[in-house]
N, C-alpha and C. Protein backbone atom coordinates (compact mmCIF):
# COMPACT_ATOMS: atom_id res chain seq x y z
N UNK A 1 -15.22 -7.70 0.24
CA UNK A 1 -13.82 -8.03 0.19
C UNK A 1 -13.13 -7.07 -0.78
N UNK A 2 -12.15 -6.65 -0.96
CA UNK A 2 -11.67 -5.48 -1.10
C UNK A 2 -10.61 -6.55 -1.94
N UNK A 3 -9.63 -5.72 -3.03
CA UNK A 3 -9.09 -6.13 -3.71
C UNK A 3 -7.51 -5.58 -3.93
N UNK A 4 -6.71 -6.14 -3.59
CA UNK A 4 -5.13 -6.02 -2.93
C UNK A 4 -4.47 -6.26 -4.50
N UNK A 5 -3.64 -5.17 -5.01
CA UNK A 5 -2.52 -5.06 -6.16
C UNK A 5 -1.45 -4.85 -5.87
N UNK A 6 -0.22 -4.96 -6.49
CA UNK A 6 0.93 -5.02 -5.97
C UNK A 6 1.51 -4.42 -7.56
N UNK A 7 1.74 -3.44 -7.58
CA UNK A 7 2.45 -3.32 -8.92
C UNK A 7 4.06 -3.98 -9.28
N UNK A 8 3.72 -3.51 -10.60
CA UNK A 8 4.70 -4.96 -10.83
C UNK A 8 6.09 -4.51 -10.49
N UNK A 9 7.04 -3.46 -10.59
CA UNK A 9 7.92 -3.02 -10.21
C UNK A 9 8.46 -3.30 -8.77
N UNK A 10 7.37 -3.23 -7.16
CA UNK A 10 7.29 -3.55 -6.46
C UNK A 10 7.56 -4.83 -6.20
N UNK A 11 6.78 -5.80 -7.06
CA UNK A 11 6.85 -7.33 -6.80
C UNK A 11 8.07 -7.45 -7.12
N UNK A 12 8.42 -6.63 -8.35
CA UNK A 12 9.77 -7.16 -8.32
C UNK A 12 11.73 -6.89 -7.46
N UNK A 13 10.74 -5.65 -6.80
CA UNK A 13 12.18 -5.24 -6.11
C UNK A 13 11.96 -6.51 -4.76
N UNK A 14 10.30 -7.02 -4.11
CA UNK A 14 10.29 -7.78 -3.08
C UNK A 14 10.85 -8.96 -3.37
N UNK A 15 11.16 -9.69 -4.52
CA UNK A 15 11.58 -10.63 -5.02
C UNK A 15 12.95 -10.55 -4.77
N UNK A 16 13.41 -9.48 -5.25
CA UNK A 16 15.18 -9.52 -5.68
C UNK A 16 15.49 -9.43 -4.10
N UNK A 17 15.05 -8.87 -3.10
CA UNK A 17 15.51 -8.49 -1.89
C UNK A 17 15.23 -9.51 -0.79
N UNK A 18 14.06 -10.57 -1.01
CA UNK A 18 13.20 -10.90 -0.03
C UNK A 18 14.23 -12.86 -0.31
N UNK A 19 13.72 -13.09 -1.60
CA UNK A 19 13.94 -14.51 -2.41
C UNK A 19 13.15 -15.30 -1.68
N UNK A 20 13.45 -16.08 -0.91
CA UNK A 20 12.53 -17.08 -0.47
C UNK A 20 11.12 -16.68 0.58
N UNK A 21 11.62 -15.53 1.03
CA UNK A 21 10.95 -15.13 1.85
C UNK A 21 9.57 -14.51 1.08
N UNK A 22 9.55 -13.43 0.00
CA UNK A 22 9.15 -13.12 -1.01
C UNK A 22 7.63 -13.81 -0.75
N UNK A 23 7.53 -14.89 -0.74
CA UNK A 23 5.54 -15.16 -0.38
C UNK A 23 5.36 -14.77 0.66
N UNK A 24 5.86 -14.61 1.50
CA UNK A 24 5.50 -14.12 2.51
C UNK A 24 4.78 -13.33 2.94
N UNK A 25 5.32 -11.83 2.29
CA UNK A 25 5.39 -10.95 2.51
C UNK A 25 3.90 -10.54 1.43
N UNK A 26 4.51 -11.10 0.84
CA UNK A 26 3.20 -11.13 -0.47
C UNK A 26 1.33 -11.51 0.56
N UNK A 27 1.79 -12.62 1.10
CA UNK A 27 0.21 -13.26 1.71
C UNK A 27 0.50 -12.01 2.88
N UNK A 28 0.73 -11.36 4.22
CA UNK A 28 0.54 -10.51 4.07
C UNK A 28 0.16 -9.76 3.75
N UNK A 29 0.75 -8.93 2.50
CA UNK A 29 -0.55 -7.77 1.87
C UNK A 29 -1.79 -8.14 1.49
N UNK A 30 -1.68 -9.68 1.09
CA UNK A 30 -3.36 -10.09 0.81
C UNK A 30 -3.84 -10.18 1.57
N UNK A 31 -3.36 -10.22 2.99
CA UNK A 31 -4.63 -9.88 4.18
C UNK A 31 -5.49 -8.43 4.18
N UNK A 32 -4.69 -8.16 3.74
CA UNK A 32 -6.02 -7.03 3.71
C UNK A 32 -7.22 -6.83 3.03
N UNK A 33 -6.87 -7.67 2.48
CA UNK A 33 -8.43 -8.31 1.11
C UNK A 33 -9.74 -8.97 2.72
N UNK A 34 -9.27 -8.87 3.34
CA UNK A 34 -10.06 -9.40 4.66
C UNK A 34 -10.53 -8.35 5.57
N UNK A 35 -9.33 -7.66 5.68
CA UNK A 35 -9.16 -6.69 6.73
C UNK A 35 -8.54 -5.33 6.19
N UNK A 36 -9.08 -4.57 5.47
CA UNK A 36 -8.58 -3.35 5.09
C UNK A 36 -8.26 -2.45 5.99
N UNK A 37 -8.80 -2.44 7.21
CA UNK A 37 -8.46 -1.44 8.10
C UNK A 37 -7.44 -1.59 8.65
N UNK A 38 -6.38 -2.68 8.07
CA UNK A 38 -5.00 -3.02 8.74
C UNK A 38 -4.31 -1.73 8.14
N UNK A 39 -2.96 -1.54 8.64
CA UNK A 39 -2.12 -1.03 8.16
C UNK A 39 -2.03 0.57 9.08
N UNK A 40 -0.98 1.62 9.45
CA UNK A 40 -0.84 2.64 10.06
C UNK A 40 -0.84 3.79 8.72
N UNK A 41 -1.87 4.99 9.19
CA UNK A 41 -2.30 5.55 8.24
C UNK A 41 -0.94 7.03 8.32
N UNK A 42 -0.65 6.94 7.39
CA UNK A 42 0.37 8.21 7.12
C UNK A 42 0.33 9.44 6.81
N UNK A 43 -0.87 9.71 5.97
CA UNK A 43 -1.26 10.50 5.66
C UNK A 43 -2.72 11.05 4.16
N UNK A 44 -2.98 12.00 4.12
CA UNK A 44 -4.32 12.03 2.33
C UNK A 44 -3.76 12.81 1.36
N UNK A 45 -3.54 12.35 -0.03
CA UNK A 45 -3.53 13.38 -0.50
C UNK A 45 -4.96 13.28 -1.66
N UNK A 46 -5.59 14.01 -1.83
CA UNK A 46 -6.67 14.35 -2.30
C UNK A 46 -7.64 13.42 -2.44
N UNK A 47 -7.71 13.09 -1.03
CA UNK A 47 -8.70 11.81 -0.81
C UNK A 47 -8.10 10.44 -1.13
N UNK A 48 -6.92 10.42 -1.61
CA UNK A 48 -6.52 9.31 -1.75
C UNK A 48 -5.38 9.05 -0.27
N UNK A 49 -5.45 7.74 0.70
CA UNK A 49 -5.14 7.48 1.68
C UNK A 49 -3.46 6.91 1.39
N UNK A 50 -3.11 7.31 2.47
CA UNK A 50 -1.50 6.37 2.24
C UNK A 50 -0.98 5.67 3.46
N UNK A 51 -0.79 4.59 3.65
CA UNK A 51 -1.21 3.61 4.90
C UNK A 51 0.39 2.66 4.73
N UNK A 52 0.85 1.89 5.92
CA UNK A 52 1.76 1.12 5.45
C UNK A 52 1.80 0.04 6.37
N UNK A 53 2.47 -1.17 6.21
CA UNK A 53 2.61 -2.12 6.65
C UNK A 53 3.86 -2.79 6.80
N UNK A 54 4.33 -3.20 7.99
CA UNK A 54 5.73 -3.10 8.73
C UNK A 54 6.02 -4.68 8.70
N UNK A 55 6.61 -5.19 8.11
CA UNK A 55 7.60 -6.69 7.91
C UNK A 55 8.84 -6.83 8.42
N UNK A 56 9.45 -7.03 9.60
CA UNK A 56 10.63 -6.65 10.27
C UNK A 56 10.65 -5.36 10.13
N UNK A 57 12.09 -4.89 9.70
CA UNK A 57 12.23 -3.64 9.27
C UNK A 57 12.00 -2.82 7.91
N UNK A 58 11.47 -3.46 7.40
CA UNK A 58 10.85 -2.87 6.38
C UNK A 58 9.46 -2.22 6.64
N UNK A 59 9.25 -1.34 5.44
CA UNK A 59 7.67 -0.91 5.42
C UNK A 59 7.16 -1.24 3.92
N UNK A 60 5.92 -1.39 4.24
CA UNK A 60 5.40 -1.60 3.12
C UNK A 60 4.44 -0.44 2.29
N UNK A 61 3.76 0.03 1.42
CA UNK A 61 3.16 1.71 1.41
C UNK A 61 2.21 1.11 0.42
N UNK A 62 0.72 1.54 0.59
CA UNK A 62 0.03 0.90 -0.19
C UNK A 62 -0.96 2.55 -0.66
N UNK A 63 -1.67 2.46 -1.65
CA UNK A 63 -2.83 3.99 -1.55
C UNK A 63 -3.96 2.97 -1.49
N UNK A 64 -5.15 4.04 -1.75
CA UNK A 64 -6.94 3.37 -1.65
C UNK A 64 -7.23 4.37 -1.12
N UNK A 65 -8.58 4.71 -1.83
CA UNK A 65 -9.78 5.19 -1.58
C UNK A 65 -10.19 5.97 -0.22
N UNK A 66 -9.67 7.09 0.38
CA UNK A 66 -10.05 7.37 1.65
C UNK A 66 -11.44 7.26 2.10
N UNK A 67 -12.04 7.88 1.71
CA UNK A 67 -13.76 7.73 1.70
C UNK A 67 -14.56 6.34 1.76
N UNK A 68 -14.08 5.39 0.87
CA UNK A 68 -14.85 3.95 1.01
C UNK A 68 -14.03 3.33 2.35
N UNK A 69 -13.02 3.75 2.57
CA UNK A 69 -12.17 2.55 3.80
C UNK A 69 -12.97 3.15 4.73
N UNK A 70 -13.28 4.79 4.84
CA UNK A 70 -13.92 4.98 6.31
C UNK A 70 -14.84 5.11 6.27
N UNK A 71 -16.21 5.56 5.14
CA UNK A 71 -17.50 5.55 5.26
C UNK A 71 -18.06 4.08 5.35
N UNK A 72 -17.85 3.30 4.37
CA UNK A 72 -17.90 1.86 3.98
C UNK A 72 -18.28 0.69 5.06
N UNK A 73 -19.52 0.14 5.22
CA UNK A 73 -19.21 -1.18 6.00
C UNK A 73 -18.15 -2.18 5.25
N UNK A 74 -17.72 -3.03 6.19
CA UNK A 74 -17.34 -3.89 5.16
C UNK A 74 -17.59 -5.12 4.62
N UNK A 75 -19.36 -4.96 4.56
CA UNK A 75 -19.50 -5.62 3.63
C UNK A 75 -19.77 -5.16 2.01
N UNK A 76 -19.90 -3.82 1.76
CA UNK A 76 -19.55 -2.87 0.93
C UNK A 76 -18.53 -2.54 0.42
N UNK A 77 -17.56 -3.00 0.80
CA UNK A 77 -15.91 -2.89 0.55
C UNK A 77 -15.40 -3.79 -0.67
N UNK A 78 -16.61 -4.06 -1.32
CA UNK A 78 -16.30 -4.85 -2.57
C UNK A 78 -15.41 -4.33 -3.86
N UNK A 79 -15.60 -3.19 -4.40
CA UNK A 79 -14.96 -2.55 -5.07
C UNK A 79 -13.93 -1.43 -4.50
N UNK A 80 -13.14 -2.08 -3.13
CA UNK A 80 -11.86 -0.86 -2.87
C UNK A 80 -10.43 -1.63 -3.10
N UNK A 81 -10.05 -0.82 -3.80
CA UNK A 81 -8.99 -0.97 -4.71
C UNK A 81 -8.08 -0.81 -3.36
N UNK A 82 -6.53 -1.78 -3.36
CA UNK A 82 -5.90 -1.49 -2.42
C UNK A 82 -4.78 -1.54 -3.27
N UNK A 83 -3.53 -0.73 -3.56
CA UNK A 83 -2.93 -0.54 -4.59
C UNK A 83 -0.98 -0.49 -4.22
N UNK A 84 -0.21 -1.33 -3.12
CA UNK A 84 0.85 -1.54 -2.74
C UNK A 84 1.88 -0.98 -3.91
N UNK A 85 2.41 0.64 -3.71
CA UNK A 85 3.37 0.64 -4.60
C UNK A 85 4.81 1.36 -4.00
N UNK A 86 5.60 0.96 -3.08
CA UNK A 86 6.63 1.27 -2.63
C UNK A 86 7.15 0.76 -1.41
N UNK A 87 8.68 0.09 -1.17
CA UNK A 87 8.66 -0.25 0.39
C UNK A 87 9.96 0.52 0.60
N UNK A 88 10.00 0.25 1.94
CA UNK A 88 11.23 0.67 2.58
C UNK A 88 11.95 0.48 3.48
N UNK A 89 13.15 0.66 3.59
CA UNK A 89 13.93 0.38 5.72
C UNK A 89 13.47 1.56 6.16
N UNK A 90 14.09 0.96 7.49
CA UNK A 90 13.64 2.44 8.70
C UNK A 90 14.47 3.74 8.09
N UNK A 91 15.39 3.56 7.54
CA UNK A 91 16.09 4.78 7.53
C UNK A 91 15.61 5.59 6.28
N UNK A 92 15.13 5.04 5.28
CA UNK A 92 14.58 5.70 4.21
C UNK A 92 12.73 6.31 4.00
N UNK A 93 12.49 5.78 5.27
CA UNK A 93 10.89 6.32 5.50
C UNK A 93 10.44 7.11 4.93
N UNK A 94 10.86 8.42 5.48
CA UNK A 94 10.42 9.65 5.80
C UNK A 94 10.77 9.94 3.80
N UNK A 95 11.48 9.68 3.32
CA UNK A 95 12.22 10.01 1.96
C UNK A 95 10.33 9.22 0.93
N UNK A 96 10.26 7.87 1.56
CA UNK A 96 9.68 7.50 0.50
C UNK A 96 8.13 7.89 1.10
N UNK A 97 7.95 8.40 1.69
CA UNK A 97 6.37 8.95 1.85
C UNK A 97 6.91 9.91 1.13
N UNK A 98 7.54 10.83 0.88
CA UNK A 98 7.82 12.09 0.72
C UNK A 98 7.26 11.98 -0.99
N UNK A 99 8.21 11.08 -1.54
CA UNK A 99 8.23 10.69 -2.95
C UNK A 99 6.55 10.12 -3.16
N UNK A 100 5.90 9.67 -2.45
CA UNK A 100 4.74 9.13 -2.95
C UNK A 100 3.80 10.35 -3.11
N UNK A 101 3.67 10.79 -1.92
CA UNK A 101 3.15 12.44 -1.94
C UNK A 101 3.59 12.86 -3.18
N UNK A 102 4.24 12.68 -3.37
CA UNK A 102 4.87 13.82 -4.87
C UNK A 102 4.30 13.34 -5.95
N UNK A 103 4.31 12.28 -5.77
CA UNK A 103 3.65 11.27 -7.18
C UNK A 103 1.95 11.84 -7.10
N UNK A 104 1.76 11.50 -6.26
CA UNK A 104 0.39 12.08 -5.91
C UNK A 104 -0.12 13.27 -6.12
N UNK A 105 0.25 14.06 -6.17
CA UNK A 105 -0.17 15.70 -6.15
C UNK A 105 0.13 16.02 -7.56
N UNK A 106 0.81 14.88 -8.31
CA UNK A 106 1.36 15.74 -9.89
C UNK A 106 0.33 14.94 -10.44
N UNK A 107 0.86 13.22 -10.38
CA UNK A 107 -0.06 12.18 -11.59
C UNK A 107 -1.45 11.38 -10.79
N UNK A 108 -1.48 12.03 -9.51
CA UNK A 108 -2.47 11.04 -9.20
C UNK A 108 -2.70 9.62 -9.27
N UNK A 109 -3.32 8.77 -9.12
CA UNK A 109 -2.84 7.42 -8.25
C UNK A 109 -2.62 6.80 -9.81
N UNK A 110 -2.58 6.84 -10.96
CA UNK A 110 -2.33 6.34 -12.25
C UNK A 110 -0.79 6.83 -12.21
N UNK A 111 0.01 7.69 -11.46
CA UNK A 111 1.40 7.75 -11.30
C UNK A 111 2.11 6.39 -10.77
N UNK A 112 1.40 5.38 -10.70
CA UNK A 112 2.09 4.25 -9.92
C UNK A 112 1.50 3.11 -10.66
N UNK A 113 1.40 2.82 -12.43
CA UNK A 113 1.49 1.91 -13.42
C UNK A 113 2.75 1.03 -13.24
C-alpha cells in the first residue's frame, strides 16, 4: 500500500475552493493508497513521475517515484511516496505542468514542502 500526501498549501487552496465538497476530493486522492496506477501520466522529470487526476473540471497533479510505480508489484509498493502538490481548471493546465517541471529540474521533489 503506497502512501498518499497532500501538502499543506494544496489542502488548503482545496478547502477554500471546494468547502463542503473538500472530503471528497480528498478520499479520492486516497484511493490511490490502493491503486497507484490510477491517474494519467504527464510526463518524468529525472525519474520522478508527474501523473494527474481529473474531479469535474479540475485536475489534480501529484509526483512519485517513477521506477517503483512501474518496476514494483504491488505488493511491494509499501514505501511509494505519492506526493499531491498542485491543481487546476482546464484552462490553466498546460501553465501548471509547466510550473511543476520547473520546480523539478531546479529543487527537486523537496521543492514542494
Amino acid at each position: 500500500m503506497a502512501k498518499v500526501e497532500i501538502t499543506e498549501t494544496l489542502y488548503q487552496e482545496i478547502e477554500k475552493k471546494f468547502k463542503r465538497e473538500a472530503f471528497k476530493i480528498v478520499d479520492l486522492m486516497q484511493t490511490l493508497e490502493q491503486s497507484p496506477q490510477k491517474g494519467k501520466l504527464l510526463g518524468t522529470v529525472g525519474g520522478i513521475v508527474i501523473k494527474e487526476l481529473k474531479y469535474g473540471s479540475f485536475r489534480f497533479y501529484f509526483i512519485t517515484d517513477g521506477f517503483k510505480l512501474k518496476c514494483l508489484i504491488e505488493e511491494e509498493l509499501t514505501d511509494l511516496l505519492i506526493r499531491f502538490v498542485r491543481m487546476s481548471d482546464k484552462k490553466h493546465q498546460q501553465q501548471t505542468i509547466e510550473e511543476i517541471k520547473r520546480i523539478l529540474k531546479i529543487l527537486g521533489p523537496a521543492g514542494f514542502a
